[in-house]
C-alpha atoms as a PDB file:
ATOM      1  CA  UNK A   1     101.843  98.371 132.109  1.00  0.00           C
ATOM      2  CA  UNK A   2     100.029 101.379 133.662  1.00  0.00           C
ATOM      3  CA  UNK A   3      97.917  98.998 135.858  1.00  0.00           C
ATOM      4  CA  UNK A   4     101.696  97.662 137.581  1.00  0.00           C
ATOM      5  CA  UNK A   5     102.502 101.460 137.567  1.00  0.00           C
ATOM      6  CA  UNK A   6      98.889 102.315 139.360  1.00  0.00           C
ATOM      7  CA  UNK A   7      99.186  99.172 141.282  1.00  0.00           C
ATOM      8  CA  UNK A   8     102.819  99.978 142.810  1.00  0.00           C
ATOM      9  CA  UNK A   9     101.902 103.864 143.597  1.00  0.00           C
ATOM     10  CA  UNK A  10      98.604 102.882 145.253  1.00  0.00           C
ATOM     11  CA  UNK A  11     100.872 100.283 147.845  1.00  0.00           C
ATOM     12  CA  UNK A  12     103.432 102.786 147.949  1.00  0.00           C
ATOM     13  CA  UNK A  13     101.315 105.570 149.267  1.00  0.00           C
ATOM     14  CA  UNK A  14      99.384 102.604 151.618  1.00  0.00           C
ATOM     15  CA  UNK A  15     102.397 102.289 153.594  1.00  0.00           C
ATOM     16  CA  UNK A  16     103.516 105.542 154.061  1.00  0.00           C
ATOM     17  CA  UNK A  17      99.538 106.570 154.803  1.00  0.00           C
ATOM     18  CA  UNK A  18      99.733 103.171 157.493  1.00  0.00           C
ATOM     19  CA  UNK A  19     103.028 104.665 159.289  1.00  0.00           C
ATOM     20  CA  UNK A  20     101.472 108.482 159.058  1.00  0.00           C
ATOM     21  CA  UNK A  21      98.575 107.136 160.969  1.00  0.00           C
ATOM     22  CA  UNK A  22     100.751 105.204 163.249  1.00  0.00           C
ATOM     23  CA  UNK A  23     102.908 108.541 164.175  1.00  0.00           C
ATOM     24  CA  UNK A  24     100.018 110.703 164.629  1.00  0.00           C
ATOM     25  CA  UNK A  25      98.702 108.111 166.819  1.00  0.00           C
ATOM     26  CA  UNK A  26     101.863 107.647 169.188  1.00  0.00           C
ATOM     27  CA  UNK A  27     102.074 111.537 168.771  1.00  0.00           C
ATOM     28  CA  UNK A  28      98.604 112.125 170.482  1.00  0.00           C
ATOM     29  CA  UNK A  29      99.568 109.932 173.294  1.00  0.00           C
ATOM     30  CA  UNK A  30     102.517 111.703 173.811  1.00  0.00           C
ATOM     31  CA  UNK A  31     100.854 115.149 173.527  1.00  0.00           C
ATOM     32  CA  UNK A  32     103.387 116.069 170.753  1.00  0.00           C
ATOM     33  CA  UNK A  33     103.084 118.434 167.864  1.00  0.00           C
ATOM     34  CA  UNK A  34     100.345 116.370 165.126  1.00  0.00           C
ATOM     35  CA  UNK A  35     100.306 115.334 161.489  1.00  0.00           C
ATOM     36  CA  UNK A  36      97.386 117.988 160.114  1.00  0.00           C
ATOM     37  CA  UNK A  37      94.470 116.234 159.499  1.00  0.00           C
ATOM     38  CA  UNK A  38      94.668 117.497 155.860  1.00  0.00           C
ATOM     39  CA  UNK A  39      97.623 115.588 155.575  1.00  0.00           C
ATOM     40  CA  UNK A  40      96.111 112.327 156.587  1.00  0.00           C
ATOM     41  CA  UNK A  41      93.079 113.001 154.495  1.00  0.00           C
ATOM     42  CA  UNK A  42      95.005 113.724 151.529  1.00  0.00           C
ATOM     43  CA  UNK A  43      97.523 110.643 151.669  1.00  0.00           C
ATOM     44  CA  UNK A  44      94.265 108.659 151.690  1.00  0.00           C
ATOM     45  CA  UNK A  45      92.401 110.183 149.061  1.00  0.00           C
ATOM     46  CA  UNK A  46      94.978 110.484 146.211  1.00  0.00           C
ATOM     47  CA  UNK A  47      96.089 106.408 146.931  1.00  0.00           C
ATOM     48  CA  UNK A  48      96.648 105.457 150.465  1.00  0.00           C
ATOM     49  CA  UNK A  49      93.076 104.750 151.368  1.00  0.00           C
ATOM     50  CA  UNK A  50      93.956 100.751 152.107  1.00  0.00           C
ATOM     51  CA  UNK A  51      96.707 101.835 154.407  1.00  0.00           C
ATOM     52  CA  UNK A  52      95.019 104.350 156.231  1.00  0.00           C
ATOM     53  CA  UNK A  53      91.994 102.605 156.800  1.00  0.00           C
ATOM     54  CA  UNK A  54      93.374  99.751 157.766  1.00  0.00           C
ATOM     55  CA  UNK A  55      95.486 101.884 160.245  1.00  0.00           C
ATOM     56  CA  UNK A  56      92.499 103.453 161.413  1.00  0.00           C
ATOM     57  CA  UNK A  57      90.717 100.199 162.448  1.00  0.00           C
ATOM     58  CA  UNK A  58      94.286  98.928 163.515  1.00  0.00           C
ATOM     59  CA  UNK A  59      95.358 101.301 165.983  1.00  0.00           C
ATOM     60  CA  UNK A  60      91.728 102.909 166.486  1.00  0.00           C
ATOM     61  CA  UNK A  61      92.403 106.443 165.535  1.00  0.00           C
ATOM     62  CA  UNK A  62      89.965 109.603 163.800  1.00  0.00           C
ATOM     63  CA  UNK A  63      87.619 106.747 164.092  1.00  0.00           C
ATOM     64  CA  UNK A  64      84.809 108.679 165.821  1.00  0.00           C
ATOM     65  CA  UNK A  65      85.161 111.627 162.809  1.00  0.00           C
ATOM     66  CA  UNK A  66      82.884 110.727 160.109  1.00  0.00           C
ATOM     67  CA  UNK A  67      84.669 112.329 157.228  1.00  0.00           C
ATOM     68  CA  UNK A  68      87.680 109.956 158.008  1.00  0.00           C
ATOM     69  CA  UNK A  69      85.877 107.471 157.123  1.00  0.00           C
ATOM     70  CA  UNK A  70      84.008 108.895 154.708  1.00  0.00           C
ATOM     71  CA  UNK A  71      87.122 110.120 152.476  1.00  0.00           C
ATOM     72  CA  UNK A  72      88.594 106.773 152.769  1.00  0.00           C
ATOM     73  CA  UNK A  73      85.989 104.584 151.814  1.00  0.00           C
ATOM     74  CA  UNK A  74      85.547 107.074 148.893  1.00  0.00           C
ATOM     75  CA  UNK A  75      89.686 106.813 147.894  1.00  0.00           C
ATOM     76  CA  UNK A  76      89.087 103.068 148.127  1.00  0.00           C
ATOM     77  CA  UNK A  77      86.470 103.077 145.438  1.00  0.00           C
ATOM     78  CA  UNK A  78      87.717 105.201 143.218  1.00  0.00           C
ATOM     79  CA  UNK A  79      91.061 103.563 143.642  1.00  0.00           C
ATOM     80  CA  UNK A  80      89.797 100.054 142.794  1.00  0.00           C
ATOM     81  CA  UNK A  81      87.631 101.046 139.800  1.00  0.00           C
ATOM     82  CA  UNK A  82      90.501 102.755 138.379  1.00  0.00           C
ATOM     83  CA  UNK A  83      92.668 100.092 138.668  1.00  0.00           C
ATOM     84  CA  UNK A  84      90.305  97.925 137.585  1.00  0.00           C
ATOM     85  CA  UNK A  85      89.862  99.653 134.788  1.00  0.00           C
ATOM     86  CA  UNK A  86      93.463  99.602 133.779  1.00  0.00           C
ATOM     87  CA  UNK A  87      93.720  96.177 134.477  1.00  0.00           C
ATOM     88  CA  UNK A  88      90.622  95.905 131.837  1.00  0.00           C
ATOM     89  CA  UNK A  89      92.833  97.849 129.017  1.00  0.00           C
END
């Protein structure tokens, strides 16, 4: 029950994190007003890492700052081994 709870949040916050990177994107090439980078880095970290990297790689943004990567390759571990670990209840 709590793993199709987990598992629903953690694609939830994927796509919004996927279409956060995708505005921030558009809005740098526009020279617009910018999503804080705290923003992005949160929405990955507490369960949109998938989204957000993949959005990363996708449309090739923060991919030169190390900590981008850094925080989510770190949400998608912790992610997995917790749902894993649900799943395992």
């Amino acid at each position: 029950m709590w793993s199709i709870i987990f598992g629903v949040w953690l694609a939830a916050l994927s796509v919004i994190a996927f279409f956060l990177y995708a505005s921030d994107k558009r809005r740098a090439k526009r020279q617009q007003r910018r999503i804080p980078e705290r923003t992005l880095l949160g929405i990955s970290f507490f369960g949109g890492a998938i989204g957000a990297y993949v959005a990363m790689l996708h449309f090739r943004h923060k991919t030169r700052h190390w900590y981008f990567h850094a925080v989510n390759l770190l949400g998608i571990a912790w992610q997995a081994c917790l749902l894993i670990w649900l799943l395992l209840l």
